[in-house]
Protein backbone atom coordinates (compact mmCIF):
# COMPACT_ATOMS: atom_id res chain seq x y z
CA UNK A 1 4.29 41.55 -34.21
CA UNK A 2 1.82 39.79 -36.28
CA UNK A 3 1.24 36.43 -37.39
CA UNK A 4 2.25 36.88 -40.80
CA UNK A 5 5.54 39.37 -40.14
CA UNK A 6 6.69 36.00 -38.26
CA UNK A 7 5.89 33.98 -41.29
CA UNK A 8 7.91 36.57 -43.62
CA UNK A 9 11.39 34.50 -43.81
CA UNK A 10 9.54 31.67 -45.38
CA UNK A 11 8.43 31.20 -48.94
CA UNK A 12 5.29 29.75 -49.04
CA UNK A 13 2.58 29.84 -52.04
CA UNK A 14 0.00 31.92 -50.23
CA UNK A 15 -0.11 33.04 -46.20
CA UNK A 16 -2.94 31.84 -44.29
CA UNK A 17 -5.53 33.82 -43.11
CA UNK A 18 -5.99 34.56 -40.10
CA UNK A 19 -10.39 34.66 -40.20
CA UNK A 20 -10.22 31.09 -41.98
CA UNK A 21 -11.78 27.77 -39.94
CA UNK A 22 -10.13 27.35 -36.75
CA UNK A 23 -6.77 25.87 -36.63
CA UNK A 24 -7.36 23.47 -34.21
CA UNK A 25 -9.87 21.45 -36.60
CA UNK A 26 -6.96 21.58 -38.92
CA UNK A 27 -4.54 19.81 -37.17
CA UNK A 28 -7.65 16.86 -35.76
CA UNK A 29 -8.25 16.76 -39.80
CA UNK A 30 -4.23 16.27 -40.32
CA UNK A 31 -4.32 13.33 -37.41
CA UNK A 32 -7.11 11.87 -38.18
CA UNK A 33 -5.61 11.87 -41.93
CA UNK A 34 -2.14 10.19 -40.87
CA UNK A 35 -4.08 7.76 -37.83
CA UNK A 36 -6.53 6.80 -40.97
CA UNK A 37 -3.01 5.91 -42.89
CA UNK A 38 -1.67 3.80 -39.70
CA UNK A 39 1.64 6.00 -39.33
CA UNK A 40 0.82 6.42 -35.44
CA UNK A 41 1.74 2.19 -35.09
CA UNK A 42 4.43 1.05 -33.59
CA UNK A 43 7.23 -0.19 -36.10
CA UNK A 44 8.66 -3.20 -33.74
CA UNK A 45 10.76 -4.68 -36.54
CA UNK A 46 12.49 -1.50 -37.78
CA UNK A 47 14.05 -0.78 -34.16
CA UNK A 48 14.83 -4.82 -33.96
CA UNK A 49 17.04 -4.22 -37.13
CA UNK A 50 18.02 -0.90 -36.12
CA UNK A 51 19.32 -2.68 -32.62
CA UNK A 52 20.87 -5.26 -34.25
CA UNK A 53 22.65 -3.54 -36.74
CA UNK A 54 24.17 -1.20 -34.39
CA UNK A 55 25.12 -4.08 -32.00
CA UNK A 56 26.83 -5.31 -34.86
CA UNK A 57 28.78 -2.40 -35.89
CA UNK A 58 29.77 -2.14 -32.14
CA UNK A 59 31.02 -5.71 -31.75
CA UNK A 60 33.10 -4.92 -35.23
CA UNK A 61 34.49 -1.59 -33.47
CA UNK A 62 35.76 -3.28 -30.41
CA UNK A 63 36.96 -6.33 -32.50
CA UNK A 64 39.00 -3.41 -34.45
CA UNK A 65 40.06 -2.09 -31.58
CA UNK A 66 41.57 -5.33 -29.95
CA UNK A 67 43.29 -6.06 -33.37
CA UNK A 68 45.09 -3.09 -34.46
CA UNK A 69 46.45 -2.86 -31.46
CA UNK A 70 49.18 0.53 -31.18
CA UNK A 71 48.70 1.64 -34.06
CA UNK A 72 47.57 5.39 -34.73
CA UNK A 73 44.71 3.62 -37.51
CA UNK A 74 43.08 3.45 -33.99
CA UNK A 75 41.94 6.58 -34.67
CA UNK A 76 39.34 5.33 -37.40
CA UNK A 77 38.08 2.95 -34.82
CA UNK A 78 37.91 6.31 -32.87
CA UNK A 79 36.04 8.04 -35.60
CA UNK A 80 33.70 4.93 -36.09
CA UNK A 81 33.30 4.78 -32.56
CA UNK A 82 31.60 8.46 -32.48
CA UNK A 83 29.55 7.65 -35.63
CA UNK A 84 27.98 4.69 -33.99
CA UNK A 85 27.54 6.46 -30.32
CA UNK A 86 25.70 9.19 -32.48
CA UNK A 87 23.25 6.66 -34.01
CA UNK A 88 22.49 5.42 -30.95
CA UNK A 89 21.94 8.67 -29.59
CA UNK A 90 19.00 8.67 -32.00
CA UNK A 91 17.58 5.55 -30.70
CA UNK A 92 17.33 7.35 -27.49
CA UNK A 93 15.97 10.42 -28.28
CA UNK A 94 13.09 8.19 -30.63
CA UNK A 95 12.61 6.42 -27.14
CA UNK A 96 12.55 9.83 -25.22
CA UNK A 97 9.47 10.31 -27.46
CA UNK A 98 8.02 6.51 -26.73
CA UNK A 99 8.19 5.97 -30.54
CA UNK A 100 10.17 2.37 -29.86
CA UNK A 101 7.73 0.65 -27.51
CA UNK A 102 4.22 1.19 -26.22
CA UNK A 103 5.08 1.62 -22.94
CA UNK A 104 6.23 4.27 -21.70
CA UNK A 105 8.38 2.58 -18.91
CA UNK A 106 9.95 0.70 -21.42
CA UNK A 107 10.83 3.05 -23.37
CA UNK A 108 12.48 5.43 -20.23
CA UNK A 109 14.34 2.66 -19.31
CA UNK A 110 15.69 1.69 -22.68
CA UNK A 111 16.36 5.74 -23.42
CA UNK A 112 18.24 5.76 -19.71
CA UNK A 113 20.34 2.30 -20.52
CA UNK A 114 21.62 4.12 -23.58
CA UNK A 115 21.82 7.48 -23.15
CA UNK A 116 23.85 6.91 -19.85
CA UNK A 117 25.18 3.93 -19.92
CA UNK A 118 26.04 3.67 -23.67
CA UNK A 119 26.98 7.09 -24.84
CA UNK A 120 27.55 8.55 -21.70
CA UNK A 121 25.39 11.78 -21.45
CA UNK A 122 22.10 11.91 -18.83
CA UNK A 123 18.52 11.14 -19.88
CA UNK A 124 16.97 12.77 -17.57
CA UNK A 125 18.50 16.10 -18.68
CA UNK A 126 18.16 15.61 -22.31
CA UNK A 127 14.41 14.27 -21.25
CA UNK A 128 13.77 18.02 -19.80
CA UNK A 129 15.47 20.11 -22.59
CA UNK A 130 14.39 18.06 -25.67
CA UNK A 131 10.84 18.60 -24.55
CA UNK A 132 10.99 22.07 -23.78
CA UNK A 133 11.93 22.44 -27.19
CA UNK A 134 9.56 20.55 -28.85
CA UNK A 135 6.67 22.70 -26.59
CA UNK A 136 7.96 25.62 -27.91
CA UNK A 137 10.15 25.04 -30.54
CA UNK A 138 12.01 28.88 -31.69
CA UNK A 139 9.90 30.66 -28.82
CA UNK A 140 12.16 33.27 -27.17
CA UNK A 141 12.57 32.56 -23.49
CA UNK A 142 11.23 29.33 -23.78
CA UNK A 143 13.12 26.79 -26.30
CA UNK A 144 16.22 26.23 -24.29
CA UNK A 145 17.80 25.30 -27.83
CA UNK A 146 18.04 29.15 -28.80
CA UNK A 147 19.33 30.27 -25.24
CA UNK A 148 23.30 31.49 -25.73
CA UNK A 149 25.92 28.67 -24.97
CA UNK A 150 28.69 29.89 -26.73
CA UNK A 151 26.81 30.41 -30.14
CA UNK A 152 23.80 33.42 -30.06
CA UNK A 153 20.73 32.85 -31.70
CA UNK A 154 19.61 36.08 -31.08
CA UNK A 155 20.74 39.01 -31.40
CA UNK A 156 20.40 40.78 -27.81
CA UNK A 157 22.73 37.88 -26.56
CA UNK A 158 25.31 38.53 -29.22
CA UNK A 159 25.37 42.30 -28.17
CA UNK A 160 26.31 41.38 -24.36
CA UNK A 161 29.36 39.42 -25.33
CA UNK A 162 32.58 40.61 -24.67
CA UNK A 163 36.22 39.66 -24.70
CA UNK A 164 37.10 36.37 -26.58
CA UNK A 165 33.36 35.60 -26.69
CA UNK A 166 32.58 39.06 -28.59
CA UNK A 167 35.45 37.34 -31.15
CA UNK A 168 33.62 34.30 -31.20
CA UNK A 169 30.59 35.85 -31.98
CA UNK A 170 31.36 37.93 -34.62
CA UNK A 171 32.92 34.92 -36.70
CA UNK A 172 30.46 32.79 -34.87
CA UNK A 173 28.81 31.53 -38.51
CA UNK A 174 32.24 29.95 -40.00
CA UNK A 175 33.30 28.63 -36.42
CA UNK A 176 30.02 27.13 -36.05
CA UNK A 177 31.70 23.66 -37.24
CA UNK A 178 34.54 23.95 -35.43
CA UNK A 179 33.40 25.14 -32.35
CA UNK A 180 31.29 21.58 -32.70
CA UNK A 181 34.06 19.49 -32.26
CA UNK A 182 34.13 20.71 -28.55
CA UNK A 183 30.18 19.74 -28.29
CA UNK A 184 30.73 16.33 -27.34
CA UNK A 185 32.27 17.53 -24.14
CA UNK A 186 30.12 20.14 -23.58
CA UNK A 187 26.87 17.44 -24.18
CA UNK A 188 29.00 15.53 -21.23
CA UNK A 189 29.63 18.25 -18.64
CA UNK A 190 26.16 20.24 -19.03
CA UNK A 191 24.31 16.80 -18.69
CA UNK A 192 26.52 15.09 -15.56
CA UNK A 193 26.25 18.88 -14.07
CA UNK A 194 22.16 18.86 -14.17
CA UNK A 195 22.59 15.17 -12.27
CA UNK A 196 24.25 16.99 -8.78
CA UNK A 197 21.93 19.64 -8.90
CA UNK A 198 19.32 20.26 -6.41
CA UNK A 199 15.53 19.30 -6.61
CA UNK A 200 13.82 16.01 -7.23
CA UNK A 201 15.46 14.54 -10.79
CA UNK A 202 13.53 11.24 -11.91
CA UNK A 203 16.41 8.39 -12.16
CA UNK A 204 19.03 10.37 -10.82
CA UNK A 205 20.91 7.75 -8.61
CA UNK A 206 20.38 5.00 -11.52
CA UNK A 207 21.95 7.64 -14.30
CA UNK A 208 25.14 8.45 -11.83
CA UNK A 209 25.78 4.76 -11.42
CA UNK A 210 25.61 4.17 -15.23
CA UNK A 211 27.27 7.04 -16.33
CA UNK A 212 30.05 6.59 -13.65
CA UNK A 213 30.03 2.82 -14.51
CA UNK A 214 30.54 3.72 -18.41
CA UNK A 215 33.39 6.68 -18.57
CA UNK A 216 35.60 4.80 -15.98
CA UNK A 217 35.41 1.32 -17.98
CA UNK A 218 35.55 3.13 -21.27
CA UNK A 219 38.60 5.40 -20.49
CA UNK A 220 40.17 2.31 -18.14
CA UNK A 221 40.21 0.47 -21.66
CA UNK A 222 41.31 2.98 -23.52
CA UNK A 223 44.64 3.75 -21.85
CA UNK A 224 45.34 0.16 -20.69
CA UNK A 225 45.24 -1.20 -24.30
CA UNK A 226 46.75 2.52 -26.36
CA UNK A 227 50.20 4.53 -24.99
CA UNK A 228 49.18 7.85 -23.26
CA UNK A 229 49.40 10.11 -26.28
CA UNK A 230 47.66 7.94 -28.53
CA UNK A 231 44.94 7.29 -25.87
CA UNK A 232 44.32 10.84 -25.34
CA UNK A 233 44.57 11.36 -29.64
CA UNK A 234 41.52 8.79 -29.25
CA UNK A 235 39.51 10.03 -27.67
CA UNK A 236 39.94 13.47 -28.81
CA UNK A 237 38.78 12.12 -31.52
CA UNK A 238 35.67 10.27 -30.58
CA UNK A 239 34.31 13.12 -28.99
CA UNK A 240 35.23 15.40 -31.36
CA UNK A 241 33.37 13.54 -34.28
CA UNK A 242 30.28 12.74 -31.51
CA UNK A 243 29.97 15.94 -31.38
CA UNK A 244 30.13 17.14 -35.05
CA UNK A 245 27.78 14.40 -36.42
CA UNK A 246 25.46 15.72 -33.33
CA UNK A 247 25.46 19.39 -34.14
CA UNK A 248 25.41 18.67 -38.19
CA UNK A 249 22.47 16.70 -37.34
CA UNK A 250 20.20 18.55 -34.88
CA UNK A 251 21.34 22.46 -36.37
CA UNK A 252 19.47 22.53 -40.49
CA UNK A 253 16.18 21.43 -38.49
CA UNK A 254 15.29 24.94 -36.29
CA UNK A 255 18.56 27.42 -37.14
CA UNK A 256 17.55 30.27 -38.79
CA UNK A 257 14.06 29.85 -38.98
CA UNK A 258 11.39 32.02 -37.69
CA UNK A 259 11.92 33.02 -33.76
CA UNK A 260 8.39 33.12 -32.01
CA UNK A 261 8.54 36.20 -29.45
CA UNK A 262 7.49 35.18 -26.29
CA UNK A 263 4.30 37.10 -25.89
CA UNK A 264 2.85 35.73 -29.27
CA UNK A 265 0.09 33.21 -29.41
CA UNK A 266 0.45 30.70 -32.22
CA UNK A 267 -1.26 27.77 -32.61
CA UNK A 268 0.22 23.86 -32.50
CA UNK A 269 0.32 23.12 -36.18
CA UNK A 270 1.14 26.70 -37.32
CA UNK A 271 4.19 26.91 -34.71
CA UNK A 272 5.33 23.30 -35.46
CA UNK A 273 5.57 24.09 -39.30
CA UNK A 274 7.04 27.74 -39.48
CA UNK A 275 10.21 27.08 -36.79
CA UNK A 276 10.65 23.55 -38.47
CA UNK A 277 12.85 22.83 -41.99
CA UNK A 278 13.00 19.46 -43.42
CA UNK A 279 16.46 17.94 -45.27
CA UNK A 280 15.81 16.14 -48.36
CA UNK A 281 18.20 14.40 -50.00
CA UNK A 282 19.54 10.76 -51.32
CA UNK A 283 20.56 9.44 -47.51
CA UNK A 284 18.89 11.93 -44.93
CA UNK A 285 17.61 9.91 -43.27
CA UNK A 286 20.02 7.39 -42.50
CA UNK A 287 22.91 10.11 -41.89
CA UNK A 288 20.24 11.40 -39.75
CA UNK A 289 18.56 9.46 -38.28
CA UNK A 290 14.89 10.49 -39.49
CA UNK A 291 15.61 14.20 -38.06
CA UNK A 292 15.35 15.09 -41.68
CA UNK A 293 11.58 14.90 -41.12
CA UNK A 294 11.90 17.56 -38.75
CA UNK A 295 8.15 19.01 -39.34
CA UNK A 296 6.32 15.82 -39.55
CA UNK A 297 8.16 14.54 -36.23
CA UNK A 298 7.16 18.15 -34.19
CA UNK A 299 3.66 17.50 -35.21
CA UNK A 300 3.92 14.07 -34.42
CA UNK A 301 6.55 13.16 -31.82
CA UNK A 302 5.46 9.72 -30.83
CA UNK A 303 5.51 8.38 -34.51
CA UNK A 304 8.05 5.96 -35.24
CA UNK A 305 10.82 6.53 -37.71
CA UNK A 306 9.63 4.65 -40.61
CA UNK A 307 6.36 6.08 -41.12
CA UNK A 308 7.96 9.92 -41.20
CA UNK A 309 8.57 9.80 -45.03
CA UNK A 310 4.61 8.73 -45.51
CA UNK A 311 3.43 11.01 -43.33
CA UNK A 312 5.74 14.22 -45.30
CA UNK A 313 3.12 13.64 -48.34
CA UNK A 314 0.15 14.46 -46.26
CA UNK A 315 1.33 16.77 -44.33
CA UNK A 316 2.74 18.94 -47.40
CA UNK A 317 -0.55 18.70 -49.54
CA UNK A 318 -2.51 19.55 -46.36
CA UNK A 319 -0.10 22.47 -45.91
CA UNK A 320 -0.83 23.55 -49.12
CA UNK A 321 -4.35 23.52 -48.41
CA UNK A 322 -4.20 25.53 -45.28
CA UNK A 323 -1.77 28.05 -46.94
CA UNK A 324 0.85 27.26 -43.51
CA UNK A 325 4.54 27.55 -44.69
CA UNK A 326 6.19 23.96 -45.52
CA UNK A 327 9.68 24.74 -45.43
CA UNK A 328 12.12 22.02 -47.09
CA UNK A 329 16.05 22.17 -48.77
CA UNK A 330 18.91 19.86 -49.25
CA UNK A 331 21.34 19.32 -46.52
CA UNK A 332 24.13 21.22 -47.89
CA UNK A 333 21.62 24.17 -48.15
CA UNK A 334 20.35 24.09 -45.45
CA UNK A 335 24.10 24.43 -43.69
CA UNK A 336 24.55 27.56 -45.70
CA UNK A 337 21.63 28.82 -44.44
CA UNK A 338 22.85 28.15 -41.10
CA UNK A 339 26.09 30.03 -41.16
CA UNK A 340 24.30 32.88 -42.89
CA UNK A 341 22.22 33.60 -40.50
CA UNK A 342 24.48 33.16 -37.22
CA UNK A 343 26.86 35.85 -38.87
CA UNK A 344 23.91 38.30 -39.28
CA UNK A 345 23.05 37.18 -35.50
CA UNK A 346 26.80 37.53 -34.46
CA UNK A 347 27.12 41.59 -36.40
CA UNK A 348 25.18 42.37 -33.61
CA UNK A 349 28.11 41.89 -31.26
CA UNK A 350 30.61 44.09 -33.90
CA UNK A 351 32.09 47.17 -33.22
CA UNK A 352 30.29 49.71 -34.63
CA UNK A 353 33.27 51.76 -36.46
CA UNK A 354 33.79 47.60 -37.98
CA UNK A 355 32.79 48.72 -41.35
CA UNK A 356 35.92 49.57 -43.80
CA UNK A 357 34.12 52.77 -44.65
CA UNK A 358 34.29 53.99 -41.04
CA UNK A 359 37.56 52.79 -39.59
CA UNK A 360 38.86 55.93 -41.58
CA UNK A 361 37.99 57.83 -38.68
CA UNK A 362 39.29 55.97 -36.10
CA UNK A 363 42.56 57.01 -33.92
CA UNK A 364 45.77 55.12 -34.64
């Protein structure tokens, strides 16, 4: 498969050619262009608000929480509360990518306080996944984001379903959103699994202790303060919405774009561009949390949040230079896209006498 068959499902105002100055002096021209423009600093006071702001919002949660009292409005807390553990999820994938702090220690240790201790899910897990990904973002047999759990991005994984999951699969586009509100457990289960598994894990007995520490105080809380129905209702509910606003925020930025196949060669800038989208759109980026900037954050991962809209100029016009694919659409859009093309994945897992047409012939 060529370079340009791969580049197909993306408009673009002319395709690169292949013979043109090497790629690699493209990207040092594109660094050297945002450096120059002092996008790779630190942004201390951004992530001082950010803290704040959040700290806030949790201290008015639990203040919420102690008021109402047994009431079923606790399920708004409920609701806020996933909100708020999502946006603090971001903070710790931003420090997974030592965009918060210089060093990197600080940084691992402020990502493990809150991704274990806060919202409950292991760092070191999401530390080896997320950058997997970002290595090989939409590479077959390599981005552990396109490997079948549940949903199949590709099509030879929605062909091996069967039973239920072959039912799944074939609908899988227009379950897509509901089949997130089960994602915050899943995020919880795959994440605490990878901590007893076997082979050196950095952190492991500091993540256990936090993460033990955090779901037995949390859920000790919850069904001392709320009756047993209304406790469970909440935190149906929190996870539920945790897991939404997660999926909603992490699927427009790779779904449906290009799929690298594993034996291709691409280079850095060209692969970071082609399997990346970016949402744009009054509020993006606070709903979430700078992933809307999907292709300037693969090509730079360690720049911090506030310089990502900055950086999107020169990136595009340099795009547009190079003739590489800058792929962009509005949130909503880029949803529709989405579903679209997880039911073409999923038809791969339909019956083949599925078609209206054919089930003429079939014996009743």
């Amino acid at each position: 498969m060529t370079l340009s068959s791969i580049l197909g499902p993306i408009r673009s105002t002319k395709t690169r050619d292949p013979n043109s100055q090497p790629v690699t002096n493209s990207y040092a021209s594109l660094m050297k262009a945002v450096t120059a423009a002092g996008l790779m600093e630190r942004s201390r006071t951004f992530y001082m608000w950010l803290a704040a702001g959040l700290t806030l919002a949790m201290a008015g949660l639990i203040t919420g929480f102690v008021l109402i009292g047994q009431s079923w409005f606790q399920l708004l807390i409920a609701a806020g509360l996933g909100i708020l553990l999502t946006q603090i999820a971001f903070i710790t994938h931003e420090a997974s990518h030592r965009q918060v702090f210089k060093s990197g220690k600080a940084n691992d240790w402020t990502g493990r306080i809150l991704a274990s201790g806060v919202v409950g899910i292991s760092y070191a897990w999401w530390m080896n996944k997320h950058t997997n990904h970002h290595i090989n973002p939409n590479t077959v047999g390599k981005d552990p984001d396109i490997e079948w759990d549940t949903i199949s991005f590709q099509e030879t994984d929605a062909a091996k379903q069967k039973g239920l999951l072959k039912w799944i699969t074939q609908r899988q586009g227009y379950l897509f959103f509901p089949l997130l509100t089960l994602e915050g457990i899943n995020l919880h289960v795959r994440s605490i699994g990878t901590l007893f598994s076997k082979g050196r894990l950095e952190g492991r007995a500091v993540e256990l202790s936090l993460i033990a520490l955090r779901l037995t105080a949390y859920v000790a809380v919850v069904f001392w303060f709320l009756p047993l129905g209304m406790a469970f209702a909440f935190l149906g509910v929190q996870l539920a919405v945790f897991g939404v606003y997660m999926g909603a925020s992490f699927a427009p930025n790779h779904k449906g774009m290009p799929q690298i196949p594993k034996e291709n060669k691409v280079d850095f800038m060209t692969k970071q561009v082609m399997t990346s989208r970016n949402i744009k759109g009054f509020g993006a980026t606070v709903f979430m949390g700078g992933l809307n900037y999907q292709i300037e954050h693969h090509l730079f991962p360690t720049m911090a949040r506030p310089h990502l809209k900055k950086a999107r100029m020169i990136v595009r016009e340099h795009c547009a230079r190079e003739g590489v694919p800058y792929a962009e659409t509005s949130l909503m859009r880029s949803y529709a896209i989405v579903v679209a093309y997880l039911n073409k994945v999923g038809l791969a897992a339909r019956d083949p006498f599925d078609c209206p047409e054919a089930s003429r012939f079939r014996r009743r």
